[in-house]
PDB file of N, CA and C in Angstrom:
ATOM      1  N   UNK A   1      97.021  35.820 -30.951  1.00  0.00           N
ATOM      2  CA  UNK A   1      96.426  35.146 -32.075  1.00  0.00           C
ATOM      3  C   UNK A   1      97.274  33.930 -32.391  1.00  0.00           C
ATOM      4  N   UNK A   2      96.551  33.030 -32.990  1.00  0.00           N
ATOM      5  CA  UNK A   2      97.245  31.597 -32.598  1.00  0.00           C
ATOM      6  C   UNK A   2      96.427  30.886 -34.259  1.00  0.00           C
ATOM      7  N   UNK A   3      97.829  30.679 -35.163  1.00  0.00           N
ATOM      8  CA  UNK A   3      98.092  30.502 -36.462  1.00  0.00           C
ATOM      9  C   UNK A   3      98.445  29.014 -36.699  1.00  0.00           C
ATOM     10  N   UNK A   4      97.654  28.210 -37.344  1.00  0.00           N
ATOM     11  CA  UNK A   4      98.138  26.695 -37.521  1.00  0.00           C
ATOM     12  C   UNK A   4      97.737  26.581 -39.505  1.00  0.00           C
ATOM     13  N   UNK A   5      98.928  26.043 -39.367  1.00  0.00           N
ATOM     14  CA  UNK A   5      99.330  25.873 -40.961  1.00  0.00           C
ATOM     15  C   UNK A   5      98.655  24.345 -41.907  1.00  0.00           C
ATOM     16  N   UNK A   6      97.608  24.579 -42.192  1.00  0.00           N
ATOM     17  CA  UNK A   6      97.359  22.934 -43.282  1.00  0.00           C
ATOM     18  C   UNK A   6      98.537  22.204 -44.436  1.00  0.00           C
ATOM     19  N   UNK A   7      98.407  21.066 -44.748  1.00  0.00           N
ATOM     20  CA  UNK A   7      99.219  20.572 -45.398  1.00  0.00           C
ATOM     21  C   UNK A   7      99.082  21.350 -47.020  1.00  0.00           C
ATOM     22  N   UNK A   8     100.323  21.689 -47.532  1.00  0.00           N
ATOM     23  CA  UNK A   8     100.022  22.150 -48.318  1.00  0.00           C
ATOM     24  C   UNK A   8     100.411  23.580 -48.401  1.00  0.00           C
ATOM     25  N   UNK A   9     100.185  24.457 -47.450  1.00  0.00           N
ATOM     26  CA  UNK A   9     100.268  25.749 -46.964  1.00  0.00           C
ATOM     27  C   UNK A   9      99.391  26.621 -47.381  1.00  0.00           C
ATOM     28  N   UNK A  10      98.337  26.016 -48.057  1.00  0.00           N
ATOM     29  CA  UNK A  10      97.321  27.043 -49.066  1.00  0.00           C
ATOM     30  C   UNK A  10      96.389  27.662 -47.790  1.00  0.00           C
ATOM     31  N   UNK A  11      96.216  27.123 -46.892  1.00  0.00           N
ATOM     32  CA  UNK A  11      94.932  27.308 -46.330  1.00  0.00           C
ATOM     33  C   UNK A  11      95.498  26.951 -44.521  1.00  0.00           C
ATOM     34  N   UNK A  12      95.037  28.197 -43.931  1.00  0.00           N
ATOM     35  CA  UNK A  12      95.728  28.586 -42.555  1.00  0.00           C
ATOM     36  C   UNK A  12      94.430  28.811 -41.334  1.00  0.00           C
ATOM     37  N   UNK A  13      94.502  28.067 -40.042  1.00  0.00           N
ATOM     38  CA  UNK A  13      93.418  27.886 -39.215  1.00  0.00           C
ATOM     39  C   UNK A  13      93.779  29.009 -38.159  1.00  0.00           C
ATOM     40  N   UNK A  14      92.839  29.993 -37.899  1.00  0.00           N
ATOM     41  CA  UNK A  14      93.584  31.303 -37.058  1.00  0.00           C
ATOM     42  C   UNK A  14      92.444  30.872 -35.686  1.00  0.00           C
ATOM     43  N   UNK A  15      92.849  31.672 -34.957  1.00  0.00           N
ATOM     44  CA  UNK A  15      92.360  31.591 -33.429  1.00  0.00           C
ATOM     45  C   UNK A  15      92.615  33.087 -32.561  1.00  0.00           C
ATOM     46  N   UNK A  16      91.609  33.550 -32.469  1.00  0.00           N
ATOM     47  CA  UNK A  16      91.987  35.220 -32.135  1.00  0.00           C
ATOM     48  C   UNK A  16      91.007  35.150 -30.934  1.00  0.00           C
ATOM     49  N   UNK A  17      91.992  35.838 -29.370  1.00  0.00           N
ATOM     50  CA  UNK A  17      91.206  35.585 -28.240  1.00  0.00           C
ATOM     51  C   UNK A  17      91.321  37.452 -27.884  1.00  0.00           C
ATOM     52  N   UNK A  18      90.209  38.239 -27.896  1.00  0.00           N
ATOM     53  CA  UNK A  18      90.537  39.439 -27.170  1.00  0.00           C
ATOM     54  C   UNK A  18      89.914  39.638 -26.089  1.00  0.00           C
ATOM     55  N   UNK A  19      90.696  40.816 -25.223  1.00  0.00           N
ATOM     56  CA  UNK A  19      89.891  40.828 -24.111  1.00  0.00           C
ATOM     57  C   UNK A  19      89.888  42.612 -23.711  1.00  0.00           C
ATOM     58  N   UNK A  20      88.711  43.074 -23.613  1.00  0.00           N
ATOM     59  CA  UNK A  20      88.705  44.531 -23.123  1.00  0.00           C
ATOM     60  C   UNK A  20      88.325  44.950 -21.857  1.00  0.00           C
ATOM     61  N   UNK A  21      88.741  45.854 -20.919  1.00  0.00           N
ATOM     62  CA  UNK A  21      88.467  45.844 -19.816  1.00  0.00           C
ATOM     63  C   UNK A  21      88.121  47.312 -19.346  1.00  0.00           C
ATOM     64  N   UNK A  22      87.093  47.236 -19.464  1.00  0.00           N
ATOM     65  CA  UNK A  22      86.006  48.755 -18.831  1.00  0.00           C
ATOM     66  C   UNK A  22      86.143  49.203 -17.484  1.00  0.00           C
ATOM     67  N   UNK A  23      86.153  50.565 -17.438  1.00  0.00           N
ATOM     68  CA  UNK A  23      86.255  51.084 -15.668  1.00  0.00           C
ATOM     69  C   UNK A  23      86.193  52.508 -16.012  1.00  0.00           C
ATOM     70  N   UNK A  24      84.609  53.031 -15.628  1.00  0.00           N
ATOM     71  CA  UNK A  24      84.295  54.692 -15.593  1.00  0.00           C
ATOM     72  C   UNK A  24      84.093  54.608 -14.072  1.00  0.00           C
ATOM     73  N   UNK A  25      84.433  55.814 -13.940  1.00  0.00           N
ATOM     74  CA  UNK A  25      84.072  56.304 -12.906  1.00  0.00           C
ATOM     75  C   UNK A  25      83.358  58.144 -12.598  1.00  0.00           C
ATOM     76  N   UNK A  26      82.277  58.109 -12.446  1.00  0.00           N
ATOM     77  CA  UNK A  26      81.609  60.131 -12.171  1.00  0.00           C
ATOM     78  C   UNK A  26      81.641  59.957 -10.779  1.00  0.00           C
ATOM     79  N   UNK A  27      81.491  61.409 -10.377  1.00  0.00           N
ATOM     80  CA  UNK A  27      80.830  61.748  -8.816  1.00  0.00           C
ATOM     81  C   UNK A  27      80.871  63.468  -9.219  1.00  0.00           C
ATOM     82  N   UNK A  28      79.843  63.740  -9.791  1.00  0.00           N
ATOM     83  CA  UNK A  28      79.425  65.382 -10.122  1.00  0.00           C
ATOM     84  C   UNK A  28      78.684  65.491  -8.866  1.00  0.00           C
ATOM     85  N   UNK A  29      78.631  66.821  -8.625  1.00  0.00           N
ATOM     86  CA  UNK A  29      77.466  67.157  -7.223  1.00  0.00           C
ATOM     87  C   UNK A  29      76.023  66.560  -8.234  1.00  0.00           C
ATOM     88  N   UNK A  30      75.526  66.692  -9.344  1.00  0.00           N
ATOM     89  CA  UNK A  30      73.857  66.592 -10.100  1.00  0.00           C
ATOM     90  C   UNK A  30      73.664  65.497 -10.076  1.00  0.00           C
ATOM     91  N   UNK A  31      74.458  64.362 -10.412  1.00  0.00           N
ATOM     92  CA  UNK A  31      73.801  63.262 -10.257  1.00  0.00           C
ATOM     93  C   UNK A  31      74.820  61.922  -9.824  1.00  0.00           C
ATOM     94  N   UNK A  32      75.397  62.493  -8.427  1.00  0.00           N
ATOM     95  CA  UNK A  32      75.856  61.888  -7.942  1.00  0.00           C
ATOM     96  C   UNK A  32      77.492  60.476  -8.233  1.00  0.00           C
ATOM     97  N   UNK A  33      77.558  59.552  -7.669  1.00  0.00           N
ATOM     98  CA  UNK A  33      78.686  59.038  -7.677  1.00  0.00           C
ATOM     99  C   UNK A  33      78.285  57.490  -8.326  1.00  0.00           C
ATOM    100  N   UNK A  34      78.841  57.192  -9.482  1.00  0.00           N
ATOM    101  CA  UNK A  34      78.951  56.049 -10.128  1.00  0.00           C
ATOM    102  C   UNK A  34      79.769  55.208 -10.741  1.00  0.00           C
ATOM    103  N   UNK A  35      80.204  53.960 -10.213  1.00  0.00           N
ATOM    104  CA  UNK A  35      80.860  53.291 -10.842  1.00  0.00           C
ATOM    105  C   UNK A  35      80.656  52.029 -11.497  1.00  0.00           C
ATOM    106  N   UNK A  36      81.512  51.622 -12.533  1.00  0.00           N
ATOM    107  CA  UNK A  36      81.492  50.708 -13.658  1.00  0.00           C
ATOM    108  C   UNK A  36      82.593  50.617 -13.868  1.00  0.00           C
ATOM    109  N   UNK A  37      82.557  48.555 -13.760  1.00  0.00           N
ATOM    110  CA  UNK A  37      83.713  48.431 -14.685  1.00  0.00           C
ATOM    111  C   UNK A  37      83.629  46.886 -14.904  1.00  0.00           C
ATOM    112  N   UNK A  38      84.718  46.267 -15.905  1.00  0.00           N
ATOM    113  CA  UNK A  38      84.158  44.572 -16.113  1.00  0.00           C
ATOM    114  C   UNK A  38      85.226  44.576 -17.200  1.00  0.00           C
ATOM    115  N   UNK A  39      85.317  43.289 -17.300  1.00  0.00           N
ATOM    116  CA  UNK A  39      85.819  42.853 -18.731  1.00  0.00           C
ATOM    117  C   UNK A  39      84.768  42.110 -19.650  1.00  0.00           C
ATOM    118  N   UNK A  40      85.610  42.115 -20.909  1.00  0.00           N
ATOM    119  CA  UNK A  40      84.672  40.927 -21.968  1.00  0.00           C
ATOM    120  C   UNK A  40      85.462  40.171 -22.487  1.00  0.00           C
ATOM    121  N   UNK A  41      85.783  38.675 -22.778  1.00  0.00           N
ATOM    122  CA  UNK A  41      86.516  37.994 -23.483  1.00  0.00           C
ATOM    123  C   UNK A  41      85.708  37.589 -24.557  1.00  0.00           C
ATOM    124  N   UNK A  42      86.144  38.079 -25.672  1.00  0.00           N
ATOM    125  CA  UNK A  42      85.662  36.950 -27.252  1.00  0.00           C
ATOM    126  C   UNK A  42      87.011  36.231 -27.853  1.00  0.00           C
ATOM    127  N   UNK A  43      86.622  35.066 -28.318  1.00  0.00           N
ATOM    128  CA  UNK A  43      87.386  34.340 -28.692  1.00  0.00           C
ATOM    129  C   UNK A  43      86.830  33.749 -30.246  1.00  0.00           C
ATOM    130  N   UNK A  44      87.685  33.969 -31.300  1.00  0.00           N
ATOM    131  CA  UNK A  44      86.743  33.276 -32.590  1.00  0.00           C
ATOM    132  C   UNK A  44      87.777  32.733 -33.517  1.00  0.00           C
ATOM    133  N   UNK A  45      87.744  31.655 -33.944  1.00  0.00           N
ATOM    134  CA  UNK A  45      88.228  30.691 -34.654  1.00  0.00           C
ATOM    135  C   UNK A  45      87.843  30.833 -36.333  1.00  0.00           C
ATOM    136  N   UNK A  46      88.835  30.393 -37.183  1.00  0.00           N
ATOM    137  CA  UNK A  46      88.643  30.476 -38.698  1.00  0.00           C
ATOM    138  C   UNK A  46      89.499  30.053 -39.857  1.00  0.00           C
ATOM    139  N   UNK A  47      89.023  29.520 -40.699  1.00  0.00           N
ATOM    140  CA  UNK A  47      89.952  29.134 -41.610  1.00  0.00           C
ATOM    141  C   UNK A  47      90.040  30.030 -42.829  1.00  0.00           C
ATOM    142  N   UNK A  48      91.022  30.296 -43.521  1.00  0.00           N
ATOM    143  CA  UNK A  48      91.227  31.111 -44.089  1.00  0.00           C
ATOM    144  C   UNK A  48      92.173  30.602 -45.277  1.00  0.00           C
ATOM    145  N   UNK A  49      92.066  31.030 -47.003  1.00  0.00           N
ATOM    146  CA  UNK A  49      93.108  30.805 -47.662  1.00  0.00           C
ATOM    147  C   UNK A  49      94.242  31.187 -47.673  1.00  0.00           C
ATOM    148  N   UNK A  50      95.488  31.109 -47.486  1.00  0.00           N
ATOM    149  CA  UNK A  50      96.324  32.049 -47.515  1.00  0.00           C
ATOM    150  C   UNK A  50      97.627  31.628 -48.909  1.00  0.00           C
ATOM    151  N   UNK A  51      97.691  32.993 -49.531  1.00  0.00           N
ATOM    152  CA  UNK A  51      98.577  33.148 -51.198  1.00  0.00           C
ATOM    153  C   UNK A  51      99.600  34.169 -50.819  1.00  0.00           C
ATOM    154  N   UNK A  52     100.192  34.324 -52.210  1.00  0.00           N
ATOM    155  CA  UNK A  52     101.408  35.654 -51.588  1.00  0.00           C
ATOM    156  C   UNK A  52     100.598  36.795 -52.313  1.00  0.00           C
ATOM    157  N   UNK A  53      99.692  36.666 -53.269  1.00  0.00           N
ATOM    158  CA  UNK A  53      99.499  38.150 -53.545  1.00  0.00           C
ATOM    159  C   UNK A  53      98.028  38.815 -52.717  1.00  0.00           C
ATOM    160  N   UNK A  54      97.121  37.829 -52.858  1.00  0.00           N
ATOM    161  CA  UNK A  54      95.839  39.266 -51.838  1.00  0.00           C
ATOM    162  C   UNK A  54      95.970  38.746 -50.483  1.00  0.00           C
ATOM    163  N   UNK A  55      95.606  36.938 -50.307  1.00  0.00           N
ATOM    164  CA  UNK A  55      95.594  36.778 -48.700  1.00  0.00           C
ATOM    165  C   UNK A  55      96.303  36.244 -48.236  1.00  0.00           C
ATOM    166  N   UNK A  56      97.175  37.404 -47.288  1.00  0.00           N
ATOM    167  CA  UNK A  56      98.181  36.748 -46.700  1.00  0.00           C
ATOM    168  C   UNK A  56      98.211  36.825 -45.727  1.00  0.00           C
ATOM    169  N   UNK A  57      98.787  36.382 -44.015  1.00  0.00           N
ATOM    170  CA  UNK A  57      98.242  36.155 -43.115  1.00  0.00           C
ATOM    171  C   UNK A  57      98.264  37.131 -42.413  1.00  0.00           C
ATOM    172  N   UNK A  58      99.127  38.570 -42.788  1.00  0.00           N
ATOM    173  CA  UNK A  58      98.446  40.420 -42.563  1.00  0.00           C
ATOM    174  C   UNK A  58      97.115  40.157 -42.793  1.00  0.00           C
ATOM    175  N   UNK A  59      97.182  39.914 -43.763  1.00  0.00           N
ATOM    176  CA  UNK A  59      95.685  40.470 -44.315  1.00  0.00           C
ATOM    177  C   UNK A  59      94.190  39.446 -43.595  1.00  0.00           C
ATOM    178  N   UNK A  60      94.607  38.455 -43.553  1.00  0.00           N
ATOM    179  CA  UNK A  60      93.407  37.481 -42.452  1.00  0.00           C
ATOM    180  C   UNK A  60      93.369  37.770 -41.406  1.00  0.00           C
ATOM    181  N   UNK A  61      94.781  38.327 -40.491  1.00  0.00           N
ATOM    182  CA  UNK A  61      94.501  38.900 -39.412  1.00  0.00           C
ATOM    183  C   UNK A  61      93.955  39.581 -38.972  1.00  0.00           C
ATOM    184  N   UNK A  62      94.297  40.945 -39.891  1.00  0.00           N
ATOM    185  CA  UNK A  62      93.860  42.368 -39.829  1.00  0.00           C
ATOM    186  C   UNK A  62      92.392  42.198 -39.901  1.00  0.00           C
ATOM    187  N   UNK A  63      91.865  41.613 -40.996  1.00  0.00           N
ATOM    188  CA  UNK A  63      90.296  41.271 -41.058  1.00  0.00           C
ATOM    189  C   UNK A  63      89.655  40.588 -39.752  1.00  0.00           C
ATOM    190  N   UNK A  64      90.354  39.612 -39.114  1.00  0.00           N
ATOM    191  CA  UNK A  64      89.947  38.725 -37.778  1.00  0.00           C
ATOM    192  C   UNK A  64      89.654  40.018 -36.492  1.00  0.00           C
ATOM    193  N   UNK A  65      90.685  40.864 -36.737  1.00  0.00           N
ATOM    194  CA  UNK A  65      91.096  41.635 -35.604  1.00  0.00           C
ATOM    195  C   UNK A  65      89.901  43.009 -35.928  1.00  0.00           C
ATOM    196  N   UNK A  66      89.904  43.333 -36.494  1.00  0.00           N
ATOM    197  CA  UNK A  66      88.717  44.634 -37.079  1.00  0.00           C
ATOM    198  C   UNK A  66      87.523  44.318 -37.162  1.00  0.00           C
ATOM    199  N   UNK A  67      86.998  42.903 -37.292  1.00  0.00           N
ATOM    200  CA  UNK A  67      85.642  42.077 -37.200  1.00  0.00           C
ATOM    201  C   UNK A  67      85.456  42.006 -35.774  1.00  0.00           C
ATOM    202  N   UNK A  68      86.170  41.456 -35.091  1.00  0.00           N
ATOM    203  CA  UNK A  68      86.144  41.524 -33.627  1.00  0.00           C
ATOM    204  C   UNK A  68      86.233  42.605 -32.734  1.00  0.00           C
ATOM    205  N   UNK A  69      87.006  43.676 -33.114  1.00  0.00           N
ATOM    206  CA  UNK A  69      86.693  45.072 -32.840  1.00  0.00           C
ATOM    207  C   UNK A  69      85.027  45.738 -32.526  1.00  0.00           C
ATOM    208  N   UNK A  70      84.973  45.594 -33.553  1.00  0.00           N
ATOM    209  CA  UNK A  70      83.676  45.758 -33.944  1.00  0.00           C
ATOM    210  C   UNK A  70      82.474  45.524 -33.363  1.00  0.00           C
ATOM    211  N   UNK A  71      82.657  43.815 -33.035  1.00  0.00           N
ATOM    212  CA  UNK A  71      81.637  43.450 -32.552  1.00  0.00           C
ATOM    213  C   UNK A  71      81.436  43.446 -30.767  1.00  0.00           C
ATOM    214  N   UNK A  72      82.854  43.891 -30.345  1.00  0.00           N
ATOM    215  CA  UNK A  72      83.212  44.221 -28.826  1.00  0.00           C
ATOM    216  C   UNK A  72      82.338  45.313 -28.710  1.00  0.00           C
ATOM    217  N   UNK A  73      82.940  46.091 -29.912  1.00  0.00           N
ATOM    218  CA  UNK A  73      82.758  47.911 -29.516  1.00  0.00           C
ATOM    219  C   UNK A  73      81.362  47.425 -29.228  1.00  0.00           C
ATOM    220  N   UNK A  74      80.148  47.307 -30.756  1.00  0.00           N
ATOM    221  CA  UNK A  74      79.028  46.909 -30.431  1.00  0.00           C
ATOM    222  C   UNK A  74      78.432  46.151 -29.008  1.00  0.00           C
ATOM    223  N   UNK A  75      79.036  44.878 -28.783  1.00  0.00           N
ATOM    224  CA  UNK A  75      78.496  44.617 -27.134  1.00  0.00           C
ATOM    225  C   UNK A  75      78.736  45.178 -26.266  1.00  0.00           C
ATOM    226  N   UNK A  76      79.971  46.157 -26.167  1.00  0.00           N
ATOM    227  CA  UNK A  76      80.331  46.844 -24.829  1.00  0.00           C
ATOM    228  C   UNK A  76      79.222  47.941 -24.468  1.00  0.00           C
ATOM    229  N   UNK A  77      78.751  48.176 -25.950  1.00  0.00           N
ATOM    230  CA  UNK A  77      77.891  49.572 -26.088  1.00  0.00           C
ATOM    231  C   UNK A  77      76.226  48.972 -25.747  1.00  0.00           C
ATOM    232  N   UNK A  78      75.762  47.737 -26.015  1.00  0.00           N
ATOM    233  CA  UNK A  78      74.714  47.248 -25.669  1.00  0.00           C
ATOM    234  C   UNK A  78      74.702  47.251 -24.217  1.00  0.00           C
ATOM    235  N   UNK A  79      75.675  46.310 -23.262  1.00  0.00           N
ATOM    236  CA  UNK A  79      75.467  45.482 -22.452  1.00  0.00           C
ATOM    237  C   UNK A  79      75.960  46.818 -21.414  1.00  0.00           C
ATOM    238  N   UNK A  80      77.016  47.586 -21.665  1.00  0.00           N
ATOM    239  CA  UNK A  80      77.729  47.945 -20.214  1.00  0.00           C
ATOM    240  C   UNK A  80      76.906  49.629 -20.765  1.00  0.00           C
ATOM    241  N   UNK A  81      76.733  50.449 -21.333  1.00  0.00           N
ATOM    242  CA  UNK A  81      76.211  51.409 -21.444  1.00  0.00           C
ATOM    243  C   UNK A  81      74.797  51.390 -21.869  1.00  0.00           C
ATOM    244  N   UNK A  82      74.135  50.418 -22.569  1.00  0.00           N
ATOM    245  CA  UNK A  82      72.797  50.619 -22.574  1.00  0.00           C
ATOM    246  C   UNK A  82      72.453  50.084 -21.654  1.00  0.00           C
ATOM    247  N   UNK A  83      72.881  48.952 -21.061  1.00  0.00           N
ATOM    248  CA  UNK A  83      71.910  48.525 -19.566  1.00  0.00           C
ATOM    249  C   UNK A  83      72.404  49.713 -18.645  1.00  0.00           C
ATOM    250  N   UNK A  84      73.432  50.150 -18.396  1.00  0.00           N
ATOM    251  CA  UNK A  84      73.395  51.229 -17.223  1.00  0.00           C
ATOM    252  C   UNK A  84      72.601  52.698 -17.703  1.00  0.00           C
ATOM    253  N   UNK A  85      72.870  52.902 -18.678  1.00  0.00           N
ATOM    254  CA  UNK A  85      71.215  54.038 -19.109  1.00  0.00           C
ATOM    255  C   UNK A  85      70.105  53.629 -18.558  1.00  0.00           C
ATOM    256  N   UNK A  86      69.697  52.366 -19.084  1.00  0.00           N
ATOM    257  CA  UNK A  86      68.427  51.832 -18.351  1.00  0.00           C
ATOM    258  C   UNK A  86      68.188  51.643 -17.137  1.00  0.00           C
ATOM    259  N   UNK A  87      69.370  52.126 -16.392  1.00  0.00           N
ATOM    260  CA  UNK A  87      69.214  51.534 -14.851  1.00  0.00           C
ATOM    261  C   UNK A  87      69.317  52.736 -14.178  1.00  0.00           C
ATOM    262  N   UNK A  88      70.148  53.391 -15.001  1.00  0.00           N
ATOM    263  CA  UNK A  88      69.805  54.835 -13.897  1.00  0.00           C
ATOM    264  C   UNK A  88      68.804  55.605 -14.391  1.00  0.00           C
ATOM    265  N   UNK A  89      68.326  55.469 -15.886  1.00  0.00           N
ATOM    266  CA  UNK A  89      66.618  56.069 -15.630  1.00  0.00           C
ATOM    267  C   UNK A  89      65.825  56.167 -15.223  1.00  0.00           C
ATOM    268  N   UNK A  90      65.800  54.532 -14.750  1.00  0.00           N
ATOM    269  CA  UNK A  90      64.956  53.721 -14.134  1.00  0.00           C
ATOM    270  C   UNK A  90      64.835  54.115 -12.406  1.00  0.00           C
ATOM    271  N   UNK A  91      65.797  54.467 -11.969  1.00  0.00           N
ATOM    272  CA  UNK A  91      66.347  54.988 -10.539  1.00  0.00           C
ATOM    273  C   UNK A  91      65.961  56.464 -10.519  1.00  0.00           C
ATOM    274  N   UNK A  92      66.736  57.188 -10.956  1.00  0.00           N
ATOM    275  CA  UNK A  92      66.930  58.345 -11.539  1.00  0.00           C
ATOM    276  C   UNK A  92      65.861  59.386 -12.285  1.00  0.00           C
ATOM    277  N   UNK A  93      65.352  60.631 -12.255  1.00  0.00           N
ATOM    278  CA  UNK A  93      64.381  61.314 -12.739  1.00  0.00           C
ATOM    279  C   UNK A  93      65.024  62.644 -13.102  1.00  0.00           C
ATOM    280  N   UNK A  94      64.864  63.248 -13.697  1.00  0.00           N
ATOM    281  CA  UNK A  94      65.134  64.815 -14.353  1.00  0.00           C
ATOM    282  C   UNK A  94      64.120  65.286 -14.126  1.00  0.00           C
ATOM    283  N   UNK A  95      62.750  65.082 -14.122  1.00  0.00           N
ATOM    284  CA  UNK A  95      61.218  65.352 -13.559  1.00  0.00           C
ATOM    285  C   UNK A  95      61.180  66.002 -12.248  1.00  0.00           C
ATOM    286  N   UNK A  96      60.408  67.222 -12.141  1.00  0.00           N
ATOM    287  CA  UNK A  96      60.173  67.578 -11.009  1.00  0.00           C
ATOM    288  C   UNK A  96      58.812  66.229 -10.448  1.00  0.00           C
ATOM    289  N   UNK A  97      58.609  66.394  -9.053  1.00  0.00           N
ATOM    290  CA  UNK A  97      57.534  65.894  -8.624  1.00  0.00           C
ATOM    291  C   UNK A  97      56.048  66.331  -9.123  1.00  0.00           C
ATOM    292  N   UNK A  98      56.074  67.251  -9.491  1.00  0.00           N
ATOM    293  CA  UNK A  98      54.217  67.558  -9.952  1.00  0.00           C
ATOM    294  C   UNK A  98      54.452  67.153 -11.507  1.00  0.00           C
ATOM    295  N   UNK A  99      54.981  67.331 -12.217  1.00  0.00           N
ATOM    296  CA  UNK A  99      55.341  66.492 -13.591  1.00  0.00           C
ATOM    297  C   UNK A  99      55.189  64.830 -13.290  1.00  0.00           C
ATOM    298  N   UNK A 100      55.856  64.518 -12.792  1.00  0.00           N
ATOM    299  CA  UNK A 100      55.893  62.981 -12.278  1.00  0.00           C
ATOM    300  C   UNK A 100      53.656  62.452 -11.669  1.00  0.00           C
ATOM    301  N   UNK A 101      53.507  63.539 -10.860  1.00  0.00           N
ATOM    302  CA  UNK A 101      52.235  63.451 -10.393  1.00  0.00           C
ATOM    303  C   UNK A 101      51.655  62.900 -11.500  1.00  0.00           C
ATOM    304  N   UNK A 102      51.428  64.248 -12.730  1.00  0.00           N
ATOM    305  CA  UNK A 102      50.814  64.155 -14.148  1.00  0.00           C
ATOM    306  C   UNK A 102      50.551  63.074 -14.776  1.00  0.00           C
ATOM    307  N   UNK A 103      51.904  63.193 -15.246  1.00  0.00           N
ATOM    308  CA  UNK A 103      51.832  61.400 -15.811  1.00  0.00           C
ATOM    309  C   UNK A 103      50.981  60.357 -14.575  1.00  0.00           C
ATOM    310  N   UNK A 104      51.490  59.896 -13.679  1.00  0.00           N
ATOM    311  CA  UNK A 104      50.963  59.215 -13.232  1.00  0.00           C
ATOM    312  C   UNK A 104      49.502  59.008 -13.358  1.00  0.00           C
ATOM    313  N   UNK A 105      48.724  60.266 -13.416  1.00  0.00           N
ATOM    314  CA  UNK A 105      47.688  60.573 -13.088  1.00  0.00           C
ATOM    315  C   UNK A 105      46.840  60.310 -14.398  1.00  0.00           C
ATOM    316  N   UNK A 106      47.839  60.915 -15.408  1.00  0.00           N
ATOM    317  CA  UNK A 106      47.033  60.545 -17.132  1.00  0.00           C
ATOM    318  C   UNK A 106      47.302  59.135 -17.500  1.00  0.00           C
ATOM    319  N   UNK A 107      48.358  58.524 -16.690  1.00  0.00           N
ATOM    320  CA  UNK A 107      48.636  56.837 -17.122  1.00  0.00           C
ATOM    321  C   UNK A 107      47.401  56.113 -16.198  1.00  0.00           C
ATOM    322  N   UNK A 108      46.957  56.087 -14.878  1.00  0.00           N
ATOM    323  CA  UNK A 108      45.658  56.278 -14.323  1.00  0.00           C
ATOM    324  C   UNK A 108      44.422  56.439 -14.842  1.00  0.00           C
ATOM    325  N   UNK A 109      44.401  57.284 -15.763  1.00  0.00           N
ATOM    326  CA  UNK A 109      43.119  57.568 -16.471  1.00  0.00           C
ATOM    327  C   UNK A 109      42.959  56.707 -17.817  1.00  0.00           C
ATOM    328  N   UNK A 110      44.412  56.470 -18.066  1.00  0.00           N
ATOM    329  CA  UNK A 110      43.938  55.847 -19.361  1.00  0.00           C
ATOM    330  C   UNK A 110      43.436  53.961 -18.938  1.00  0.00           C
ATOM    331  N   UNK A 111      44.918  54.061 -18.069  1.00  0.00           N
ATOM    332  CA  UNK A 111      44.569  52.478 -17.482  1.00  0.00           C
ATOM    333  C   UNK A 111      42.890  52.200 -17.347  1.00  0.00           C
ATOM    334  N   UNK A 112      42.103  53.140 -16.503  1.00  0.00           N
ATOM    335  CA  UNK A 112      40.773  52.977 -16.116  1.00  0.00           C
ATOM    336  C   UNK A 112      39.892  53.144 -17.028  1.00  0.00           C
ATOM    337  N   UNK A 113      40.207  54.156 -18.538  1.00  0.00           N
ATOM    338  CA  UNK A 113      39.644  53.649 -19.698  1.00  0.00           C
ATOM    339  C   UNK A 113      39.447  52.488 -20.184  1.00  0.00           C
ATOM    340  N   UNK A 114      40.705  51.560 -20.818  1.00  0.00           N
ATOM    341  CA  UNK A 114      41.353  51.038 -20.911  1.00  0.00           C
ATOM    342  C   UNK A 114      39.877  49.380 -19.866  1.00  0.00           C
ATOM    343  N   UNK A 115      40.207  49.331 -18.898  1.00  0.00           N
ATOM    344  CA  UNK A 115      39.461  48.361 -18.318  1.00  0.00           C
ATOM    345  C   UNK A 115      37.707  48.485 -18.420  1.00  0.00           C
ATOM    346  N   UNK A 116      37.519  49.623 -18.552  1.00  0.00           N
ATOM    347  CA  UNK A 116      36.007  49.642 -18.583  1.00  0.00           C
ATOM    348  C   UNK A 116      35.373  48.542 -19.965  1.00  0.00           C
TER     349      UNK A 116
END
C-alpha cells in the first residue's frame, strides 16, 4: 500500500494493489480429476481525510484493505467457482441415461407445441 501525504497533512492519497492466487486441485474415483488455478490483481486508489482522533491512516487502511477483501472474495466466487460449476454441469450429469431421454423428450414436445 502506497501512502502520499497533501499539503497540509489533513488529507492523505492511498493506493492499495492486492493480489490472490487460486490453485484446487480433486481426482476422486466419482467425478474424476480437476484442476484450477489463476491469480487476480485489484488495484484501487483514494483519498482520504486523515486526524488523530477517528481517521487515521490504521483506520483508512484497514477500511481500503477489508473493502477490497471483499470484493476479491466476491469475484473469485463469481468468476473461478461459478464459471467452473457451470462448466462442469454443463459437461458433467448426475442423470442416469433414461432420465436424460425424458427430459429430452418432454423438452421435444413442448418445443413442437410451442411452434404449431
Amino acid at each position: 500500500m502506497g501512502v502520499r501525504f497533501w499539503a497540509g497533512g489533513r488529507h492523505a492519497h492511498y493506493k492499495l494493489t492486492s493480489t490472490v492466487m487460486l490453485w484446487l486441485q480433486t481426482n476422486k474415483e466419482g467425478s474424476g480429476m480437476m484442476n484450477l488455478g489463476g491469480s487476480l490483481t485489484r488495484q484501487v486508489e483514494a483519498d482520504h481525510p486523515v486526524n488523530d482522533s477517528v481517521n487515521t491512516h490504521l483506520v483508512n487502511m484497514g477500511r481500503m484493505i477489508e473493502d477490497m477483501e471483499s470484493k476479491i472474495r466476491s469475484t473469485l466466487n463469481e468468476i473461478y467457482f461459478g464459471k467452473t460449476k457451470q462448466i462442469v454441469c454443463e459437461l458433467r450429469t448426475t442423470l442416469d441415461s433414461e432420465e436424460l431421454k425424458r427430459q429430452k423428450m418432454i423438452a421435444n414436445e413442448i418445443k413442437g407445441g410451442i411452434t404449431k
